[in-house]
C-alpha atoms as a PDB file:
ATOM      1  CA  UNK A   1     -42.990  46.502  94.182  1.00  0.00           C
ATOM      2  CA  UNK A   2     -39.799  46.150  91.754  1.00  0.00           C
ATOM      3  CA  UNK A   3     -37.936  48.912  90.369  1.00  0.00           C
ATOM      4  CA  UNK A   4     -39.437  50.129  86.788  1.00  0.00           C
ATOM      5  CA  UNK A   5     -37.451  49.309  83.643  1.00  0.00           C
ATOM      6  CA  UNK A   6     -34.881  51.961  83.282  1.00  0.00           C
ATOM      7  CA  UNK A   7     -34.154  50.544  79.413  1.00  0.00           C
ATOM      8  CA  UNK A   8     -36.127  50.336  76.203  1.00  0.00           C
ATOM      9  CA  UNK A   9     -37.386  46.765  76.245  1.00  0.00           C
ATOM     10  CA  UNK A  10     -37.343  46.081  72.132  1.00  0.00           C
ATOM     11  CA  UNK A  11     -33.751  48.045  71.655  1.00  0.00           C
ATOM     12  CA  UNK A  12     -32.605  45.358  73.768  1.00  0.00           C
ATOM     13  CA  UNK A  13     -34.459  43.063  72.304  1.00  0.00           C
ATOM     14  CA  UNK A  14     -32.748  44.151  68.809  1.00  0.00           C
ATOM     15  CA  UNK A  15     -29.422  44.363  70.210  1.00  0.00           C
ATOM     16  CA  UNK A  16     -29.581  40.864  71.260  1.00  0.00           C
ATOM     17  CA  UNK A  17     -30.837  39.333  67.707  1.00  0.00           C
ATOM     18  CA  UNK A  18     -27.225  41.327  66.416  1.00  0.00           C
ATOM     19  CA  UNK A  19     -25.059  39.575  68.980  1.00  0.00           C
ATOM     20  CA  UNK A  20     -26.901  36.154  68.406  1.00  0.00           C
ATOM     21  CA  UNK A  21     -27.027  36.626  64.860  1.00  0.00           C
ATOM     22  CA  UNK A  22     -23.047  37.858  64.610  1.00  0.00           C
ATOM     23  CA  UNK A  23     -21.485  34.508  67.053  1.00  0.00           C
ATOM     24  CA  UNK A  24     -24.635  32.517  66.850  1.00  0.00           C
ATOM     25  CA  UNK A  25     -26.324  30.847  70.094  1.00  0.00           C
ATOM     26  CA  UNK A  26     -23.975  28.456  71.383  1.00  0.00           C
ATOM     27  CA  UNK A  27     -21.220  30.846  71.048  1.00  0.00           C
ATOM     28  CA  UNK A  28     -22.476  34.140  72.762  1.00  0.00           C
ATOM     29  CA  UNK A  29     -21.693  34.646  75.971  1.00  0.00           C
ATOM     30  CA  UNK A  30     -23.880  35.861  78.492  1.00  0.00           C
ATOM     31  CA  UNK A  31     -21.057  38.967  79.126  1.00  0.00           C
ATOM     32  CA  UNK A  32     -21.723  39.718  75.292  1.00  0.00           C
ATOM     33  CA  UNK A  33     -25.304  39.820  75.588  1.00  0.00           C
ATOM     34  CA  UNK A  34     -25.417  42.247  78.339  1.00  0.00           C
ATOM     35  CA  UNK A  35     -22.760  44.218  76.749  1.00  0.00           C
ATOM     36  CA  UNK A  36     -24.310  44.193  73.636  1.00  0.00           C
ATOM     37  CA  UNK A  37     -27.997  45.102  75.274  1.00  0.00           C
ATOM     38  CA  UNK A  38     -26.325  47.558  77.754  1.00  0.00           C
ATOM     39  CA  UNK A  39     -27.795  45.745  80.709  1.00  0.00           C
ATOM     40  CA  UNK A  40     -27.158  43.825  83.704  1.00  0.00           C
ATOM     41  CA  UNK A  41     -27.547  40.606  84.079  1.00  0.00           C
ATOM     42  CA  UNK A  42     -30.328  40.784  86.480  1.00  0.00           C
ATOM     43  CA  UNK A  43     -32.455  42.371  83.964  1.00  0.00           C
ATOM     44  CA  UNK A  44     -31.896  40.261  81.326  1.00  0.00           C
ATOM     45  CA  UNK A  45     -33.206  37.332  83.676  1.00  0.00           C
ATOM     46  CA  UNK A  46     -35.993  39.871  85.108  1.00  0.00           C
ATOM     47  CA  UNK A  47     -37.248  41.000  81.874  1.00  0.00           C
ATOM     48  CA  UNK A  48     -36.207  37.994  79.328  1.00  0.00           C
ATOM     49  CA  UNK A  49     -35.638  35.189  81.357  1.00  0.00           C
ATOM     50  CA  UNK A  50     -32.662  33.123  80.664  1.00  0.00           C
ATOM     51  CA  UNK A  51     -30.209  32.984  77.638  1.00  0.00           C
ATOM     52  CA  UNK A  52     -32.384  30.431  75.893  1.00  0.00           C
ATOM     53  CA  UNK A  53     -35.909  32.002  76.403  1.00  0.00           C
ATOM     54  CA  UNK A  54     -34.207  35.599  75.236  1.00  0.00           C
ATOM     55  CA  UNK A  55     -32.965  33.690  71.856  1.00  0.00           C
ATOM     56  CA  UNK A  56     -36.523  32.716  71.633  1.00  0.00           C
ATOM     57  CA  UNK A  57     -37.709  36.033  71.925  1.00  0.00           C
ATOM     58  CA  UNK A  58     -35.416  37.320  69.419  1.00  0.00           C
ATOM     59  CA  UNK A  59     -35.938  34.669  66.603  1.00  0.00           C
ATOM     60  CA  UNK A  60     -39.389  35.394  66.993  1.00  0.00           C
ATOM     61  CA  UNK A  61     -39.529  39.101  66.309  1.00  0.00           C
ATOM     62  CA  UNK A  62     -36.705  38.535  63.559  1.00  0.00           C
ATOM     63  CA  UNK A  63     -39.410  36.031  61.863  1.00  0.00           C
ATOM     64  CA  UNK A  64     -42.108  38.117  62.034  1.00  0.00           C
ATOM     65  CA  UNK A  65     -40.234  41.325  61.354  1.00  0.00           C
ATOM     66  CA  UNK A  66     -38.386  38.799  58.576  1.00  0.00           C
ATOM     67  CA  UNK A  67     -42.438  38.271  56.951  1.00  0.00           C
ATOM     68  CA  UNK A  68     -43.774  41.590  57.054  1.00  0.00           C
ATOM     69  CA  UNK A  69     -40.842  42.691  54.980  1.00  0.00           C
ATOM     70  CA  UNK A  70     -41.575  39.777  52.767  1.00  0.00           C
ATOM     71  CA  UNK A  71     -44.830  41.206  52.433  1.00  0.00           C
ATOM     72  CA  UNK A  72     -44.380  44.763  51.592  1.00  0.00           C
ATOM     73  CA  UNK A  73     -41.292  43.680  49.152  1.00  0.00           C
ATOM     74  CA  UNK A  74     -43.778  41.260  47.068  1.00  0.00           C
ATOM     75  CA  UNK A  75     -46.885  43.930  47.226  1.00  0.00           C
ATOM     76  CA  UNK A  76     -46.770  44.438  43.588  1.00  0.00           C
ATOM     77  CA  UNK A  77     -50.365  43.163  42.539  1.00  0.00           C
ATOM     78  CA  UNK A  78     -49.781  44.295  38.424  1.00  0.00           C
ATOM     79  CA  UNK A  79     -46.229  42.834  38.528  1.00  0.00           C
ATOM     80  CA  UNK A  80     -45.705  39.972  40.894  1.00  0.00           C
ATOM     81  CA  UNK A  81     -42.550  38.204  39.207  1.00  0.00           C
ATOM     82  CA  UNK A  82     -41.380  41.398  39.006  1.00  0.00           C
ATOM     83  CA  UNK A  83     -41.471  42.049  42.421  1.00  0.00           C
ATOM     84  CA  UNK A  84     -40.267  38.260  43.139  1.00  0.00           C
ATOM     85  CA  UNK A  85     -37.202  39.266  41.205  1.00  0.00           C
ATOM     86  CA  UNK A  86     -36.281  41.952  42.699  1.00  0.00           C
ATOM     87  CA  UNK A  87     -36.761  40.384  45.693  1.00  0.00           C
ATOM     88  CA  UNK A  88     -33.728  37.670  45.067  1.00  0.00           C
ATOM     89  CA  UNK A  89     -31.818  40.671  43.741  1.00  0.00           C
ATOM     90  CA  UNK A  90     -32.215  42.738  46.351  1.00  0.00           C
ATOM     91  CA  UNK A  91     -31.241  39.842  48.784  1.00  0.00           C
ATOM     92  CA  UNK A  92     -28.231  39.393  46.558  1.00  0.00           C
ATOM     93  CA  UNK A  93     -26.939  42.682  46.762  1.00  0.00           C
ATOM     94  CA  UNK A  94     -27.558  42.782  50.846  1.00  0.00           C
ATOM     95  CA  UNK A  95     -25.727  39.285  50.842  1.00  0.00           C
ATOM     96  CA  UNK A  96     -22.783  40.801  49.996  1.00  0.00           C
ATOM     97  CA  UNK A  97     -22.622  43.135  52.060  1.00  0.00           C
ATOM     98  CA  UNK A  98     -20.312  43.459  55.476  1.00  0.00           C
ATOM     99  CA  UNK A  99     -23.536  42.200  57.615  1.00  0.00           C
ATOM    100  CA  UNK A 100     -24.568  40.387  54.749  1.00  0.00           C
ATOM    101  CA  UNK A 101     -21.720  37.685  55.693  1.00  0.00           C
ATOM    102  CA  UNK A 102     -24.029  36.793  58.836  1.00  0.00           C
ATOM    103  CA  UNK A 103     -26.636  35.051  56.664  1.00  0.00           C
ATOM    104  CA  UNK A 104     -29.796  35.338  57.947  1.00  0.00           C
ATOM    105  CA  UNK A 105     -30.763  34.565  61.530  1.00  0.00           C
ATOM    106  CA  UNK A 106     -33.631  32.580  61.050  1.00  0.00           C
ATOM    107  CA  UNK A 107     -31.721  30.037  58.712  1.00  0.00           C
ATOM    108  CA  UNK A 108     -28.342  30.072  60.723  1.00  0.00           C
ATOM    109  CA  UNK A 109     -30.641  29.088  63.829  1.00  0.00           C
ATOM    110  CA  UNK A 110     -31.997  26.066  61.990  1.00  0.00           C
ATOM    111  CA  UNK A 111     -28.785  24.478  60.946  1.00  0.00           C
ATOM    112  CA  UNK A 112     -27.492  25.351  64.294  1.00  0.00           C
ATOM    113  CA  UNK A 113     -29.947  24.447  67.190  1.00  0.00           C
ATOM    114  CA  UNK A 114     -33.703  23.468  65.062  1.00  0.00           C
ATOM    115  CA  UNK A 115     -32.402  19.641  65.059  1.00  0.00           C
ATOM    116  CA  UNK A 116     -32.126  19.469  68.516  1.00  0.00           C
ATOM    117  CA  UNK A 117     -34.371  22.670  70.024  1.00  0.00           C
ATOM    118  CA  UNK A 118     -37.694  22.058  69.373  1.00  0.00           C
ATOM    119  CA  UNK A 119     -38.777  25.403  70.274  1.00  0.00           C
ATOM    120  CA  UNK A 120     -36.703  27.035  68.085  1.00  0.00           C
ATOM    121  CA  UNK A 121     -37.822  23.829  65.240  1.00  0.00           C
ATOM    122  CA  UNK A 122     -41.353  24.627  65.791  1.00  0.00           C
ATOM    123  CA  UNK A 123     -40.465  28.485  64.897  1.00  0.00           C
ATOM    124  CA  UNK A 124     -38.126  27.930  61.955  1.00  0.00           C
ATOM    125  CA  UNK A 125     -41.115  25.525  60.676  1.00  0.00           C
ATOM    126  CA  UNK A 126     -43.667  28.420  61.332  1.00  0.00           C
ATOM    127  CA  UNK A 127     -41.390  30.505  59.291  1.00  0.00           C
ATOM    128  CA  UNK A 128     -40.737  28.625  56.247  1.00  0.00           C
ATOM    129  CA  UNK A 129     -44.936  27.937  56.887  1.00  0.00           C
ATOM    130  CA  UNK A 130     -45.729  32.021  56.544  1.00  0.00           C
ATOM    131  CA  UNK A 131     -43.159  32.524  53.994  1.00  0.00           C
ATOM    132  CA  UNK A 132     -44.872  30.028  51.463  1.00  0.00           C
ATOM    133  CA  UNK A 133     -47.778  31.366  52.422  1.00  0.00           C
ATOM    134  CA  UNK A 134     -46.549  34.979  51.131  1.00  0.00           C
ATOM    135  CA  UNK A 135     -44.766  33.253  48.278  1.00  0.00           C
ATOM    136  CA  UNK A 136     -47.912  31.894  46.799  1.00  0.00           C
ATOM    137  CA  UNK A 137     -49.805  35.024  46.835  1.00  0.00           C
ATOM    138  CA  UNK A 138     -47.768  36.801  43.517  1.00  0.00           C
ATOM    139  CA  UNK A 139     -47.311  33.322  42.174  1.00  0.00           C
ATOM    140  CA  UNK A 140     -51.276  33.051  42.619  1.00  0.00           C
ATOM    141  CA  UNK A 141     -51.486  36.844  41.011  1.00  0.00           C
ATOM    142  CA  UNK A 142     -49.062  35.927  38.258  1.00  0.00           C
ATOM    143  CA  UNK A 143     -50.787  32.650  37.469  1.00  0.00           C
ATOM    144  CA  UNK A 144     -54.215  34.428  37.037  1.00  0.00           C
ATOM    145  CA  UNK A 145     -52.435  36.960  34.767  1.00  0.00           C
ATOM    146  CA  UNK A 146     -51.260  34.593  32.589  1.00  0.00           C
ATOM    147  CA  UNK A 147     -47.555  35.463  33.068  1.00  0.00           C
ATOM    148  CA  UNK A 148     -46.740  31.869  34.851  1.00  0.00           C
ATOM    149  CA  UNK A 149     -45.634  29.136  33.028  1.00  0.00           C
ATOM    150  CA  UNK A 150     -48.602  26.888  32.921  1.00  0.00           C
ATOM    151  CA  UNK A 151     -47.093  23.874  34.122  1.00  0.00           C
ATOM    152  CA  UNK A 152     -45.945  25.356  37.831  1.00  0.00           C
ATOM    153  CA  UNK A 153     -47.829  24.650  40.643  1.00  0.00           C
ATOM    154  CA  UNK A 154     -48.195  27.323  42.962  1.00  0.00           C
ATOM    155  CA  UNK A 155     -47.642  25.767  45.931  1.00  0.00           C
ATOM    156  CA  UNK A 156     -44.703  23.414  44.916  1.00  0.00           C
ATOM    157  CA  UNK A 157     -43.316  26.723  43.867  1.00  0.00           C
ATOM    158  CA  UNK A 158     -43.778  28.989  46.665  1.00  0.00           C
ATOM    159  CA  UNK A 159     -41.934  26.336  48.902  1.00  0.00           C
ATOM    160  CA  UNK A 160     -38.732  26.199  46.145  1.00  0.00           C
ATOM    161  CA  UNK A 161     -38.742  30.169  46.415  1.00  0.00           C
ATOM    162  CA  UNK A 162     -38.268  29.474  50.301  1.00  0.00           C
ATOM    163  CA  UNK A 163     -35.714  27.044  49.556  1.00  0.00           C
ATOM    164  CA  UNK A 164     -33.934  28.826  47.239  1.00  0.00           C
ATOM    165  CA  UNK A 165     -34.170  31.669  49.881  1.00  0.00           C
ATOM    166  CA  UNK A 166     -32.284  29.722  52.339  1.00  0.00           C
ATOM    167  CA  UNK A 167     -30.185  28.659  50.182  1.00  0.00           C
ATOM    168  CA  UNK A 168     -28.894  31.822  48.852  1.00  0.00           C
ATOM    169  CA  UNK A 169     -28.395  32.779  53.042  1.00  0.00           C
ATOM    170  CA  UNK A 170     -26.517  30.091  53.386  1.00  0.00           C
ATOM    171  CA  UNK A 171     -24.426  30.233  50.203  1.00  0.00           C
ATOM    172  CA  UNK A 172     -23.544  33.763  50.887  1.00  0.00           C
ATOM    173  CA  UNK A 173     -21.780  33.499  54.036  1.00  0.00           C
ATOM    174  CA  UNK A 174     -18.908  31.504  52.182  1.00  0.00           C
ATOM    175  CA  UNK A 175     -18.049  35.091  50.011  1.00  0.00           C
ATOM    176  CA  UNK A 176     -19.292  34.308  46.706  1.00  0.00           C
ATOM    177  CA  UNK A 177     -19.251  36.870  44.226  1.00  0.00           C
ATOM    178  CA  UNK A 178     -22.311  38.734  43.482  1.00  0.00           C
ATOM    179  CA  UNK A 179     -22.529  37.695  39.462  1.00  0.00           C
ATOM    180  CA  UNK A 180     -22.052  34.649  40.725  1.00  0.00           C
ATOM    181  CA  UNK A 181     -25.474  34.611  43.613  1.00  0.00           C
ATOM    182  CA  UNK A 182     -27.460  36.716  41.148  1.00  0.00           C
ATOM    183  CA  UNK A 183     -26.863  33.665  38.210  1.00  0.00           C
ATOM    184  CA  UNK A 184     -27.959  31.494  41.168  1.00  0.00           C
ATOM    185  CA  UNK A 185     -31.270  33.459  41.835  1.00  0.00           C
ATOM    186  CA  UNK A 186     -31.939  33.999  38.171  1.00  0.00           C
ATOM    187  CA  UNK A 187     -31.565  30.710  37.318  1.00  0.00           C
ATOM    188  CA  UNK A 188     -33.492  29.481  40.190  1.00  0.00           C
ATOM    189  CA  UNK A 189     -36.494  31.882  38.908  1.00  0.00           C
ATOM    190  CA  UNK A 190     -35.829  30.905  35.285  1.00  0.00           C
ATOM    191  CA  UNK A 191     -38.997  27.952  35.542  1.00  0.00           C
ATOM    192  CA  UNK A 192     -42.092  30.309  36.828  1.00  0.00           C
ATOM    193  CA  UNK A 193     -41.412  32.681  33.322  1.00  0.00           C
ATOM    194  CA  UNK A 194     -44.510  31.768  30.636  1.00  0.00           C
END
């Protein structure tokens, strides 16, 4: 019978989506990730299995972490562009912060490994898949309020909003200004106002 655990599992877990998410995959070391999880080497292979399967296990709980905060951010059933807005301008401000720089770790690992990794391809797609999804459920509240401009179509729109998500991520890590991301984001939400 093995020894028990003697560290908590999804603190590691979390400590390894920062060090991923601060070098990105190719570039952390299997010395930062223990450092960074504050474990040896044999557990990391006992408990996650090898450096690939344990960036797997962190870009999954990042994406679903990633969509219930979607979720709870757009919950705003009497004003949904409101709450789409804010959204972007809450990701703005974020951006801009120190950890901000990083991007997000969902879109840095498709432009770094999703061409060539299909596990973490199939993921990134199941991602941008849920986050329509959640996307379409304000526009769909907004549209049956009458406060959409009648000639968007909800789901055309919901995938733009992901894509204007990434986009802001990926704009961000460069240091733009924040005037300058927040005219991005309003003028990328400028076409779903009646």
């Amino acid at each position: 019978m093995g020894r028990p655990r003697e560290f908590d599992v999804d603190e590691a877990l979390r400590r390894a989506m920062d060090a991923f998410w601060a070098k990105g995959y190719e570039a952390t070391s299997l010395t930062d990730l223990t450092k960074a999880m504050g474990v040896q080497k044999a557990s990391l292979y006992g408990t996650f299995g090898d450096k690939h399967a344990l960036f797997i296990s962190a870009l999954t709980r990042y994406a679903h972490d990633g969509i219930e905060r979607l979720r709870t951010a757009l919950d705003r059933p009497d004003a949904p562009l409101d709450a789409i807005r804010e959204l972007f301008h809450a990701m703005v401000d974020n951006s801009i912060a120190p950890k901000g720089k990083r991007g997000c770790f969902c879109v840095n690992a498709a432009v770094e490994l999703a061409p060539h990794d299909p596990a973490v391809g199939d993921i990134v797609r199941e991602h941008v898949r849920r986050m329509e999804h959640v996307f379409a459920q304000p526009l769909e509240r907004a549209h049956a309020l009458g406060l959409l401009a009648k000639d968007v179509d909800v789901s055309r729109a919901a995938a733009y909003l992901v894509s204007l998500v990434f986009g802001l991520h990926v704009m961000s890590k460069s240091g733009p200004t924040r005037q300058k991301l927040r005219q991005v984001a309003d003028t990328g939400l400028a076409f779903l106002i009646a």
